[in-house]
ModelCIF file with pLDDT and N, C-alpha, C, O atoms, coordinates in Angstrom:
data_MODEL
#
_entry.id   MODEL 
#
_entity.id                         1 
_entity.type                       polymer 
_entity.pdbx_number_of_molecules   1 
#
_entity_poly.entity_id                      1 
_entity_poly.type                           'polypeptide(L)' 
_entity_poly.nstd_linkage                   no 
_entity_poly.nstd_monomer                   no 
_entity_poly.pdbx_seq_one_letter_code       
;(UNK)(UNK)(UNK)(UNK)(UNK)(UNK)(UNK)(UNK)(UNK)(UNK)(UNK)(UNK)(UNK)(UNK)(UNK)(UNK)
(UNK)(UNK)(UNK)(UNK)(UNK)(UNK)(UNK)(UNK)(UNK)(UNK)(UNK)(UNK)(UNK)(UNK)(UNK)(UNK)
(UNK)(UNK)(UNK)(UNK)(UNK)(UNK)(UNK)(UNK)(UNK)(UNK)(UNK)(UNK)(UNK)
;
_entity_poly.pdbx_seq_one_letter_code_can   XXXXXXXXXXXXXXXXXXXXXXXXXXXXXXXXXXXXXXXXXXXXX 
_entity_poly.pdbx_strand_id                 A 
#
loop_
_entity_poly_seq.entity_id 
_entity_poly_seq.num 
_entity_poly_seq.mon_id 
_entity_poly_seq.hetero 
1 1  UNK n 
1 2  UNK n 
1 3  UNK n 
1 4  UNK n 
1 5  UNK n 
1 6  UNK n 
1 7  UNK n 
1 8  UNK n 
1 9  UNK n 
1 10 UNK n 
1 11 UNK n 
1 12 UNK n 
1 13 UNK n 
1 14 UNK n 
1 15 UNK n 
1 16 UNK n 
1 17 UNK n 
1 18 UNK n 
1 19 UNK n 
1 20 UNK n 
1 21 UNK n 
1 22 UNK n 
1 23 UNK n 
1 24 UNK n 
1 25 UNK n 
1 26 UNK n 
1 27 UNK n 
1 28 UNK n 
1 29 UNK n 
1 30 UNK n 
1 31 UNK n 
1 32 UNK n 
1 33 UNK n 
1 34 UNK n 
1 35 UNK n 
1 36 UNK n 
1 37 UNK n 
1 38 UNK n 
1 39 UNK n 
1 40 UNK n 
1 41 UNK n 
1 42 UNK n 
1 43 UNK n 
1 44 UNK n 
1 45 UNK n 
#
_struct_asym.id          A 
_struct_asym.entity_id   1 
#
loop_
_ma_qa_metric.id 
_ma_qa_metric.mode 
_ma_qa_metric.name 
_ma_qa_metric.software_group_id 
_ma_qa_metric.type 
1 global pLDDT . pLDDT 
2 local  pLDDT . pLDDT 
#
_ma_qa_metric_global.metric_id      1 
_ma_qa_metric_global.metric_value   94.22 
_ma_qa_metric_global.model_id       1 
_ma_qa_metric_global.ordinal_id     1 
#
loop_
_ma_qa_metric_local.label_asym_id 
_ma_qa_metric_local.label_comp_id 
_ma_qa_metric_local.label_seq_id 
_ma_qa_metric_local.metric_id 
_ma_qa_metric_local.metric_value 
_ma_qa_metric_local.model_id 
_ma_qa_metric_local.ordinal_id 
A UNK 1  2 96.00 1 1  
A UNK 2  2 98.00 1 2  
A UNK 3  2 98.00 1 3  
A UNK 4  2 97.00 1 4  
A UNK 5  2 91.00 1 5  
A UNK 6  2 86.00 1 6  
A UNK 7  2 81.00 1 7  
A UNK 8  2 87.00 1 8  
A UNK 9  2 89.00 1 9  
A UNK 10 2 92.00 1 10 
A UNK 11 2 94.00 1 11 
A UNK 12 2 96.00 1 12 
A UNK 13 2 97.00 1 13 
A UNK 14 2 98.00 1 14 
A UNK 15 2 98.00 1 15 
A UNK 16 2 97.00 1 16 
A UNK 17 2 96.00 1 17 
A UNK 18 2 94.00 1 18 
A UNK 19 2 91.00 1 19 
A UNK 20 2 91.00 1 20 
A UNK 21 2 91.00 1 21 
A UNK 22 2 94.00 1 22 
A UNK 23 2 96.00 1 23 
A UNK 24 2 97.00 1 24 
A UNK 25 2 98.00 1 25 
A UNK 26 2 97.00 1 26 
A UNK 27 2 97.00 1 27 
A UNK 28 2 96.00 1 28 
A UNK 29 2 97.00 1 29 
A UNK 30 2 97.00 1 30 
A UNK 31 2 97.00 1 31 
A UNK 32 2 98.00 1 32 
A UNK 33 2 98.00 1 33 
A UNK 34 2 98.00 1 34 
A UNK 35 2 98.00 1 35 
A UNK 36 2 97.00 1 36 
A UNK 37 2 94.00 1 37 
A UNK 38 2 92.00 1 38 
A UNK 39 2 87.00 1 39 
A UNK 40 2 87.00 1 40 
A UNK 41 2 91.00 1 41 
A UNK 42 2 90.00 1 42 
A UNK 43 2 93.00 1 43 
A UNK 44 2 95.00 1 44 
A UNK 45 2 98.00 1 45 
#
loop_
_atom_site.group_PDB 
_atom_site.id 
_atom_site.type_symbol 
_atom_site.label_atom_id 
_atom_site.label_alt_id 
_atom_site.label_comp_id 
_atom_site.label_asym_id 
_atom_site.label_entity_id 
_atom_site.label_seq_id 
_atom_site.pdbx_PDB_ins_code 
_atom_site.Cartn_x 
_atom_site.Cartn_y 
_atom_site.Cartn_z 
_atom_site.occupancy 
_atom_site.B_iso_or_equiv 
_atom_site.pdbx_formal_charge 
_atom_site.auth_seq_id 
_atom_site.auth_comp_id 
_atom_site.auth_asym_id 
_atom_site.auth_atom_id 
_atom_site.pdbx_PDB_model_num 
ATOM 1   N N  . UNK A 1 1  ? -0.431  5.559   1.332   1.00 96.00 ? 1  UNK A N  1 
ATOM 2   C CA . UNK A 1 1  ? 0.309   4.316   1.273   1.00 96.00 ? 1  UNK A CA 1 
ATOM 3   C C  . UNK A 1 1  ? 0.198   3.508   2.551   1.00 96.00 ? 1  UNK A C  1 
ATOM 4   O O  . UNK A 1 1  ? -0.177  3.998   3.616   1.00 96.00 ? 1  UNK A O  1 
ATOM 5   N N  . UNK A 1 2  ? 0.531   2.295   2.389   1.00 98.00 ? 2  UNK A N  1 
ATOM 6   C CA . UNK A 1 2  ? 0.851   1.489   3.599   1.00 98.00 ? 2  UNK A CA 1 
ATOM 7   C C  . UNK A 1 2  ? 2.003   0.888   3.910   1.00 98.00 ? 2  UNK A C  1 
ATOM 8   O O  . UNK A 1 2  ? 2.539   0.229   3.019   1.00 98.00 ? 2  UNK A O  1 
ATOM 9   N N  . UNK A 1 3  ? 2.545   0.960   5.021   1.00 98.00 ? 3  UNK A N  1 
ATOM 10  C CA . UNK A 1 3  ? 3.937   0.586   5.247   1.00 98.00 ? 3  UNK A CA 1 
ATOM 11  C C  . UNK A 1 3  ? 3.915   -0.206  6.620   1.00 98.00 ? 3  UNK A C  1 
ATOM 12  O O  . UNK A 1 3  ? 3.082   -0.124  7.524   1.00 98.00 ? 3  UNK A O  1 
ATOM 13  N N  . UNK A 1 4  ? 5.236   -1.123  6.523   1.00 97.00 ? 4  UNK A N  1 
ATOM 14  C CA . UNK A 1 4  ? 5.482   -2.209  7.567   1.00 97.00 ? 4  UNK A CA 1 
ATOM 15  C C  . UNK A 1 4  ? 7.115   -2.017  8.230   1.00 97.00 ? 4  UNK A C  1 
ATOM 16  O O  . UNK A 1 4  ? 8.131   -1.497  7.770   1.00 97.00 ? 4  UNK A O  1 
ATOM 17  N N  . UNK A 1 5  ? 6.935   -2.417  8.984   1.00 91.00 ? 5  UNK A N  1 
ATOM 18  C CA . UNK A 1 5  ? 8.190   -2.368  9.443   1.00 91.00 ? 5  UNK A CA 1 
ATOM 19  C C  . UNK A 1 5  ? 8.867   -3.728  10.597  1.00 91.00 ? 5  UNK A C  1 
ATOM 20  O O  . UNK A 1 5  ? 9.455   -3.382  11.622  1.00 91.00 ? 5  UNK A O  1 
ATOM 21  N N  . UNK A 1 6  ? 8.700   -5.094  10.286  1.00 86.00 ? 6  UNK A N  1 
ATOM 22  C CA . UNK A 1 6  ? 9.159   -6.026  11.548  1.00 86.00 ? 6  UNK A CA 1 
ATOM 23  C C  . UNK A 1 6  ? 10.700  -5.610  11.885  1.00 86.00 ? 6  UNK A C  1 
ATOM 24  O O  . UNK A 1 6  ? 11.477  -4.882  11.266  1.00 86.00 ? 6  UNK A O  1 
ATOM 25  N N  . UNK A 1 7  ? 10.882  -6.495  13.351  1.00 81.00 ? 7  UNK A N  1 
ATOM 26  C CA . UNK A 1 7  ? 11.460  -5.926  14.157  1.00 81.00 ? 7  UNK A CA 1 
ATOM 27  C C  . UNK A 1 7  ? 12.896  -6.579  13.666  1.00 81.00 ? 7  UNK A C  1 
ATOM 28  O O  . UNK A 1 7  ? 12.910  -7.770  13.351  1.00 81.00 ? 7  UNK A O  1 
ATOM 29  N N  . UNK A 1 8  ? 13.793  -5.993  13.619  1.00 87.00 ? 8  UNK A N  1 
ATOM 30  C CA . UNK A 1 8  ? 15.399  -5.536  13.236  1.00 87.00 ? 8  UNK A CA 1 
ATOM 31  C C  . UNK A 1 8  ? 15.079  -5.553  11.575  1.00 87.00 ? 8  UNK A C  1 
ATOM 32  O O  . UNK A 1 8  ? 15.889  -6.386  11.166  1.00 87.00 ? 8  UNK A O  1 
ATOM 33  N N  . UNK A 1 9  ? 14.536  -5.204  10.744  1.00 89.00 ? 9  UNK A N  1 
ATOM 34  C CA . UNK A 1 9  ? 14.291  -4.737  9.313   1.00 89.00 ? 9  UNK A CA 1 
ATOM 35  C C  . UNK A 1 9  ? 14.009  -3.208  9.260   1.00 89.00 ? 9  UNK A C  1 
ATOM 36  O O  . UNK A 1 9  ? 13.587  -2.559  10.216  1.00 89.00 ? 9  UNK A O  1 
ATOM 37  N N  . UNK A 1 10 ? 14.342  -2.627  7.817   1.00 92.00 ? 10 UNK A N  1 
ATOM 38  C CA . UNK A 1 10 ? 13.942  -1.645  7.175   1.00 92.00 ? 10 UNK A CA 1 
ATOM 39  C C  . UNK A 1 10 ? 12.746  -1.357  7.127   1.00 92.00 ? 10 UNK A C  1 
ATOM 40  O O  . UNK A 1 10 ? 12.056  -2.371  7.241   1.00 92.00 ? 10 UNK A O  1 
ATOM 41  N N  . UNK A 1 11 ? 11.966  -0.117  6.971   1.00 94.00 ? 11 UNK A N  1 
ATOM 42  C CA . UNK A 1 11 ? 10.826  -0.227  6.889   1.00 94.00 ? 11 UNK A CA 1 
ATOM 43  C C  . UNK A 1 11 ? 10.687  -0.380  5.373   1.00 94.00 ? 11 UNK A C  1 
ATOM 44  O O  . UNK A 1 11 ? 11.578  -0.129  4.562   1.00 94.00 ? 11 UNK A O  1 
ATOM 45  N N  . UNK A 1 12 ? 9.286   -0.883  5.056   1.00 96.00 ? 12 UNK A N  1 
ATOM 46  C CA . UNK A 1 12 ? 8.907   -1.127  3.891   1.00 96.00 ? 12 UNK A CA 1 
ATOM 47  C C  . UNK A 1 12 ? 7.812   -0.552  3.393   1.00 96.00 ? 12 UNK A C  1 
ATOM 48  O O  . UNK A 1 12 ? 7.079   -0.248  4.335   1.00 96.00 ? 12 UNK A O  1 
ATOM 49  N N  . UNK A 1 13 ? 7.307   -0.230  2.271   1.00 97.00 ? 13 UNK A N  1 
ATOM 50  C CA . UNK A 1 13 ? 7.055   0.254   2.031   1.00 97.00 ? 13 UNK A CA 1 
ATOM 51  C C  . UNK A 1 13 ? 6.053   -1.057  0.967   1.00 97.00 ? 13 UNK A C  1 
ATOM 52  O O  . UNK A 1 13 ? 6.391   -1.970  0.215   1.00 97.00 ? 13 UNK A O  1 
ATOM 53  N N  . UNK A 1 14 ? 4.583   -0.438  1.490   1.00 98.00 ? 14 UNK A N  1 
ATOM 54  C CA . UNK A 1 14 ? 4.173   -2.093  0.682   1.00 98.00 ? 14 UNK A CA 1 
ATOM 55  C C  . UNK A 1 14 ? 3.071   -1.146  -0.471  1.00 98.00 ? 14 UNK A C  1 
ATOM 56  O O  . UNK A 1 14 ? 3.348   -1.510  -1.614  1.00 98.00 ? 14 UNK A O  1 
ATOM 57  N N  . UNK A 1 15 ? 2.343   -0.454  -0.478  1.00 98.00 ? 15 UNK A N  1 
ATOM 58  C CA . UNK A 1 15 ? 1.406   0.172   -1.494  1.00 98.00 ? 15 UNK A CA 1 
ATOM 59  C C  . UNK A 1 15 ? 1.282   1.242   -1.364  1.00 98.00 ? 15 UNK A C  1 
ATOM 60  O O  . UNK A 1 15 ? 1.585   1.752   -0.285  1.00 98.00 ? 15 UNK A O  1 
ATOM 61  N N  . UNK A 1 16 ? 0.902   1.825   -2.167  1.00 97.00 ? 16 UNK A N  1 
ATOM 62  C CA . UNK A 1 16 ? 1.117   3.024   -2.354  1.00 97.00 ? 16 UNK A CA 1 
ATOM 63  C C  . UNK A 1 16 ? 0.099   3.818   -3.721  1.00 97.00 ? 16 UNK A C  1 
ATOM 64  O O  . UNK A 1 16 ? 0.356   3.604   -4.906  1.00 97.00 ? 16 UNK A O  1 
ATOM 65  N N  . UNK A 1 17 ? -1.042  4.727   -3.264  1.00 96.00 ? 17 UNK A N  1 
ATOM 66  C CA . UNK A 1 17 ? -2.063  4.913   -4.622  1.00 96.00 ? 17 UNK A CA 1 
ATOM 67  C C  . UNK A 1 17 ? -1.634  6.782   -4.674  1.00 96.00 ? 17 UNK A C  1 
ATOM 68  O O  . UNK A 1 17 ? -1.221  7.477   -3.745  1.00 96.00 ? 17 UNK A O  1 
ATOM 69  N N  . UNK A 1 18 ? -1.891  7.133   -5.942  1.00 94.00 ? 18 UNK A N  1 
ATOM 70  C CA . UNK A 1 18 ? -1.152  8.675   -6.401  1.00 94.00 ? 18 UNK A CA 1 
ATOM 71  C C  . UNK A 1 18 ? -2.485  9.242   -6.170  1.00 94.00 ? 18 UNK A C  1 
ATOM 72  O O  . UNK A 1 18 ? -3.260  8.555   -5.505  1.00 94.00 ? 18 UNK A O  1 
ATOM 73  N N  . UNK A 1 19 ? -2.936  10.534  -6.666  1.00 91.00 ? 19 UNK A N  1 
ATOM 74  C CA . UNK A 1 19 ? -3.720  10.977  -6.719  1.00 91.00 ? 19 UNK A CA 1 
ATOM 75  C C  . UNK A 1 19 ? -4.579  10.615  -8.191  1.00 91.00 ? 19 UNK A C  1 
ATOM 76  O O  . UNK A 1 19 ? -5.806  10.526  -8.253  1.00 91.00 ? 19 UNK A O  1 
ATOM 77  N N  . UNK A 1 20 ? -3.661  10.438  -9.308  1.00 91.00 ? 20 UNK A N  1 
ATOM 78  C CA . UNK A 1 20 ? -4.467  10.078  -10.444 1.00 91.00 ? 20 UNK A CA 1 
ATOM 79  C C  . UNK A 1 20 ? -5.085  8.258   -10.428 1.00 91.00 ? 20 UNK A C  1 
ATOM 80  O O  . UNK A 1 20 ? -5.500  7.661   -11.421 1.00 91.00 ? 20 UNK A O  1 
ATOM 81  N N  . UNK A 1 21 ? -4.972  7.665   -8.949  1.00 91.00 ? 21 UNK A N  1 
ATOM 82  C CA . UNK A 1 21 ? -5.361  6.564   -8.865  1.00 91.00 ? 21 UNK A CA 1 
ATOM 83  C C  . UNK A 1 21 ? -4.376  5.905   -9.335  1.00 91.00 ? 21 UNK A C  1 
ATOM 84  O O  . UNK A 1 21 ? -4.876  4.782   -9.279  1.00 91.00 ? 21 UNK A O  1 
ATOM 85  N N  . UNK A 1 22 ? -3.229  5.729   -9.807  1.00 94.00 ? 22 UNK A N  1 
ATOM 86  C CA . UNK A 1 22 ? -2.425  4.710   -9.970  1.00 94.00 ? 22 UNK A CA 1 
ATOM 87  C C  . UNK A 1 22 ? -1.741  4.422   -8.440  1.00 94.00 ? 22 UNK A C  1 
ATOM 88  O O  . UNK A 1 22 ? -1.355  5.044   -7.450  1.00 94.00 ? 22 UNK A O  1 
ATOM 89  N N  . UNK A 1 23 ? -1.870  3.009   -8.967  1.00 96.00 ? 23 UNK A N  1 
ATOM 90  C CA . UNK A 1 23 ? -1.156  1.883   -7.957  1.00 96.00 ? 23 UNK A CA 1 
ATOM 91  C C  . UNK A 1 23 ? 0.120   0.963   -7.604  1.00 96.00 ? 23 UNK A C  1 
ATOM 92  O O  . UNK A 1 23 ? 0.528   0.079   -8.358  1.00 96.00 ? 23 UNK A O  1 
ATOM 93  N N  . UNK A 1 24 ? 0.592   1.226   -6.588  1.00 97.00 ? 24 UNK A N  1 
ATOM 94  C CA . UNK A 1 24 ? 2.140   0.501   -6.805  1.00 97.00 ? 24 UNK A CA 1 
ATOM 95  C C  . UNK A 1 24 ? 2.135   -0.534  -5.422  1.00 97.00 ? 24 UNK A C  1 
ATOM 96  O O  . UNK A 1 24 ? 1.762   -0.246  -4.285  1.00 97.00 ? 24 UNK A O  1 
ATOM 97  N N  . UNK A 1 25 ? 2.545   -1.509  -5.803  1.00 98.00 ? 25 UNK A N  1 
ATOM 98  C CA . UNK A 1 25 ? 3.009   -2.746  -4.691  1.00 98.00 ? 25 UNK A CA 1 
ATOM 99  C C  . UNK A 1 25 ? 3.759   -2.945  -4.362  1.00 98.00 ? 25 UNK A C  1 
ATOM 100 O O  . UNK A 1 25 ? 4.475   -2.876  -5.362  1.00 98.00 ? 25 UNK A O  1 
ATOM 101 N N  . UNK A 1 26 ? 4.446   -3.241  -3.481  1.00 97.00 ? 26 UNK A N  1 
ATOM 102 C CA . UNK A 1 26 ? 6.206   -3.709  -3.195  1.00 97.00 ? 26 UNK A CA 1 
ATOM 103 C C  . UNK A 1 26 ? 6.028   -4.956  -3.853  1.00 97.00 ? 26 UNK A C  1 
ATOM 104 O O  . UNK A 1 26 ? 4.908   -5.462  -3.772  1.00 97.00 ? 26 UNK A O  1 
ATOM 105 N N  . UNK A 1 27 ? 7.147   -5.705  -4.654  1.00 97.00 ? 27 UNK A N  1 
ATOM 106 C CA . UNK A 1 27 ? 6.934   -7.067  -5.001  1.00 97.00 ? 27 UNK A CA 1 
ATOM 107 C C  . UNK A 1 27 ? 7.030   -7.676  -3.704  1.00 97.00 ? 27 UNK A C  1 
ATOM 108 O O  . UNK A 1 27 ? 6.113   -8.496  -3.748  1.00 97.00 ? 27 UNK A O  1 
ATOM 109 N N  . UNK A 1 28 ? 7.523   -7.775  -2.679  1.00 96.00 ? 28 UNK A N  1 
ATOM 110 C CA . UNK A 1 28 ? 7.112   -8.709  -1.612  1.00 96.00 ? 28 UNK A CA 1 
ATOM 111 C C  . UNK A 1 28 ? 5.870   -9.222  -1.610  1.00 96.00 ? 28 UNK A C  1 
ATOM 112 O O  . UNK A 1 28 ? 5.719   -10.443 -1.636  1.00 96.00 ? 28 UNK A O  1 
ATOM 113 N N  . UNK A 1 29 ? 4.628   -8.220  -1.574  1.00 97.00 ? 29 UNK A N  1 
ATOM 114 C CA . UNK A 1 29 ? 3.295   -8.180  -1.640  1.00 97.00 ? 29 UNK A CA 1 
ATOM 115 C C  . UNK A 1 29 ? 2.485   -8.445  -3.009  1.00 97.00 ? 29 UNK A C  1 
ATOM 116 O O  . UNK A 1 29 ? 1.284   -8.708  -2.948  1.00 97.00 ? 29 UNK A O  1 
ATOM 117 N N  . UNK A 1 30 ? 2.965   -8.393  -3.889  1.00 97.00 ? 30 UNK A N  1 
ATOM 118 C CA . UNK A 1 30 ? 2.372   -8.636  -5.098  1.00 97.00 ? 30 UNK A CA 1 
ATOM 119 C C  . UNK A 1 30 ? 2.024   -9.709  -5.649  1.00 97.00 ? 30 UNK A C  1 
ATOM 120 O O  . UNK A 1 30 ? 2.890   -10.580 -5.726  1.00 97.00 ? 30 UNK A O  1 
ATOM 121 N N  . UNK A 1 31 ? 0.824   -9.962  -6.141  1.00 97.00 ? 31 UNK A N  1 
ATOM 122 C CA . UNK A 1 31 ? -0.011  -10.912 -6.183  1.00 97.00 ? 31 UNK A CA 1 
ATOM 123 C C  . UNK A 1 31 ? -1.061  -11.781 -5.100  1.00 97.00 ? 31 UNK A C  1 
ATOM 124 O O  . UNK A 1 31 ? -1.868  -12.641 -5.454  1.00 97.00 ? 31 UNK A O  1 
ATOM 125 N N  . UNK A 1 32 ? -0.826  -11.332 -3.755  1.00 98.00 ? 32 UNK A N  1 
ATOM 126 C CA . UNK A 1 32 ? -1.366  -11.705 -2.718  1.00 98.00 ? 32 UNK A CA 1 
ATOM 127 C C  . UNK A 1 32 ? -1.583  -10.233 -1.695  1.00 98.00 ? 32 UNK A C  1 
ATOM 128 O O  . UNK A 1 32 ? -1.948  -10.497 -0.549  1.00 98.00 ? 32 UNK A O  1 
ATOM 129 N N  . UNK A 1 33 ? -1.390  -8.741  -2.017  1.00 98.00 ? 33 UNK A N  1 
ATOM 130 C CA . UNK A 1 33 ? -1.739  -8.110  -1.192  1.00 98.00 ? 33 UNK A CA 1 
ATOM 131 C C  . UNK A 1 33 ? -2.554  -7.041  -2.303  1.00 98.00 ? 33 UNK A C  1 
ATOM 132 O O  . UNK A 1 33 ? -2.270  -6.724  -3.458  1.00 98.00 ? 33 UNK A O  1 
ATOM 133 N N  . UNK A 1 34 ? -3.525  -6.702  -1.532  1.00 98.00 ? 34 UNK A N  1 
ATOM 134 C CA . UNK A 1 34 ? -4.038  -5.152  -3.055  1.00 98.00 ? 34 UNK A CA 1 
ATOM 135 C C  . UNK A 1 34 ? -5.221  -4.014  -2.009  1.00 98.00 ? 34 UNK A C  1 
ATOM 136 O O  . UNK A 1 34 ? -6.237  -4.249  -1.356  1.00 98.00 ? 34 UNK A O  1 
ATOM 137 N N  . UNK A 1 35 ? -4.392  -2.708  -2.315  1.00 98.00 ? 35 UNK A N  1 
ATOM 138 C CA . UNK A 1 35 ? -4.598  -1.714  -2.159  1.00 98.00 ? 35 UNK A CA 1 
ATOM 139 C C  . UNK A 1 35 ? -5.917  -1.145  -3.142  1.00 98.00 ? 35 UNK A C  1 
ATOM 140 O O  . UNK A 1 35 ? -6.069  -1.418  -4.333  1.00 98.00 ? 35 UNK A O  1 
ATOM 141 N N  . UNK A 1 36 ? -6.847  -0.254  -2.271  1.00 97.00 ? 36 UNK A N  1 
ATOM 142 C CA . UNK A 1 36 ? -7.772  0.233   -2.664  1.00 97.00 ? 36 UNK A CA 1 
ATOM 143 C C  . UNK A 1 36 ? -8.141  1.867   -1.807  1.00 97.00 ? 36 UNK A C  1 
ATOM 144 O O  . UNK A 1 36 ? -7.405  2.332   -0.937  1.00 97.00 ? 36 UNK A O  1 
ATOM 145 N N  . UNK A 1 37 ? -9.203  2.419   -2.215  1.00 94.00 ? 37 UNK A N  1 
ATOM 146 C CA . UNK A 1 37 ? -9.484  3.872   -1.449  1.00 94.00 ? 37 UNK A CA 1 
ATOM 147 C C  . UNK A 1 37 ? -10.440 3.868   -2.297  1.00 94.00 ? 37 UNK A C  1 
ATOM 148 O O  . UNK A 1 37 ? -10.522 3.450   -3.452  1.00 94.00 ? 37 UNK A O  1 
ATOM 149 N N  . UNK A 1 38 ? -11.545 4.653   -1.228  1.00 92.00 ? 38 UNK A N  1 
ATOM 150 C CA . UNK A 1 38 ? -13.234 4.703   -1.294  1.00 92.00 ? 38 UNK A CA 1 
ATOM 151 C C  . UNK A 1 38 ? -13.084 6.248   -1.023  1.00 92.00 ? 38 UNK A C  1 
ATOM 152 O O  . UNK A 1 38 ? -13.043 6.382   0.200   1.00 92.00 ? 38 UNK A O  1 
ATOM 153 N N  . UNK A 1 39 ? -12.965 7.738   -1.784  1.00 87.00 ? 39 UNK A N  1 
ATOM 154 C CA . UNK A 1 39 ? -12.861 8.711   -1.683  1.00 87.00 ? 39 UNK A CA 1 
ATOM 155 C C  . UNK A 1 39 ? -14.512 8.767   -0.979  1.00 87.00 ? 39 UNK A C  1 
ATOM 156 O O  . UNK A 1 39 ? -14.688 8.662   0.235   1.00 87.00 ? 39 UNK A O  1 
ATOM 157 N N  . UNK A 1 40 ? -15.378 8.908   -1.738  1.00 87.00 ? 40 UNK A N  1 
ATOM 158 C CA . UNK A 1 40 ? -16.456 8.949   -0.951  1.00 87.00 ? 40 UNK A CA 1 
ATOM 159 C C  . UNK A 1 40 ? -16.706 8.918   0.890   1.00 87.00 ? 40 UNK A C  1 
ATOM 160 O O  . UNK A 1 40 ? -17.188 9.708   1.701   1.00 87.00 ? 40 UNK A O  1 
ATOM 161 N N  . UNK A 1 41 ? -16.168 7.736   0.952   1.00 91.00 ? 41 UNK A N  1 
ATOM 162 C CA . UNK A 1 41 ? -16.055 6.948   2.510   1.00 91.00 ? 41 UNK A CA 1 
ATOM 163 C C  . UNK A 1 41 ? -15.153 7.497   3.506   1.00 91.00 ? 41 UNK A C  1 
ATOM 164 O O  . UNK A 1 41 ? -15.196 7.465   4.736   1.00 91.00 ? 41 UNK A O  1 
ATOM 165 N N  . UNK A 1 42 ? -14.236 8.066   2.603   1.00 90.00 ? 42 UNK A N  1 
ATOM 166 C CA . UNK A 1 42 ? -12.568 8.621   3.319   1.00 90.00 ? 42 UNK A CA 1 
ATOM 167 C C  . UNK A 1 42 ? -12.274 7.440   3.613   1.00 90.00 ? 42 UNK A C  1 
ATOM 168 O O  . UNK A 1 42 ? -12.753 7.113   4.699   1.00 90.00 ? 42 UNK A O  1 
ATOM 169 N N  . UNK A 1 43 ? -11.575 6.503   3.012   1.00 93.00 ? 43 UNK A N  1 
ATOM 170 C CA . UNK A 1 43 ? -11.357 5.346   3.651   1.00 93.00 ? 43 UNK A CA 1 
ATOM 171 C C  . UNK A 1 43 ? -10.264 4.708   2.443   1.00 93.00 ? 43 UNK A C  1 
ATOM 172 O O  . UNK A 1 43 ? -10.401 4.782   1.222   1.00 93.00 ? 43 UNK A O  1 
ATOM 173 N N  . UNK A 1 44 ? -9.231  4.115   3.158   1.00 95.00 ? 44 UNK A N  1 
ATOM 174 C CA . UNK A 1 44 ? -7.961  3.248   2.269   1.00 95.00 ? 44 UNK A CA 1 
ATOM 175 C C  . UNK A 1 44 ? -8.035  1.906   2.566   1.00 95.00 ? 44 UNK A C  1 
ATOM 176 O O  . UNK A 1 44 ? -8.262  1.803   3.771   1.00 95.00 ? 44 UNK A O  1 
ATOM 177 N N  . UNK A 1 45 ? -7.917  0.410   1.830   1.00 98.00 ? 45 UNK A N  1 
ATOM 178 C CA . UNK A 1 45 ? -7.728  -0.240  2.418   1.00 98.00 ? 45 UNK A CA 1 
ATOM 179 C C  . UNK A 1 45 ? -6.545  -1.164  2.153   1.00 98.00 ? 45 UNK A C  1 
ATOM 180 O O  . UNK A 1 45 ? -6.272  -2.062  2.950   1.00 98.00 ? 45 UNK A O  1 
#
């Protein structure tokens, strides 16, 4: 997952991928932020 945290806020919690590849967004981020992972690469983005 990826998470944020600005300064005097909660942290947040913005994406997040399972192992069966499903995907979750915080609605803050949704529609303008998107999560991916390249198992091959080792790599999240």
């Amino acid at each position: 997952g990826w998470f944020r945290q600005a300064p005097g806020k909660e942290r947040e919690r913005v994406s997040c991928i399972e192992i069966d590849s499903s995907t979750h967004l915080a609605d803050s981020v949704r529609g303008r932020f998107t999560a991916s992972r390249d198992k091959a690469k080792k790599m999240a983005y």
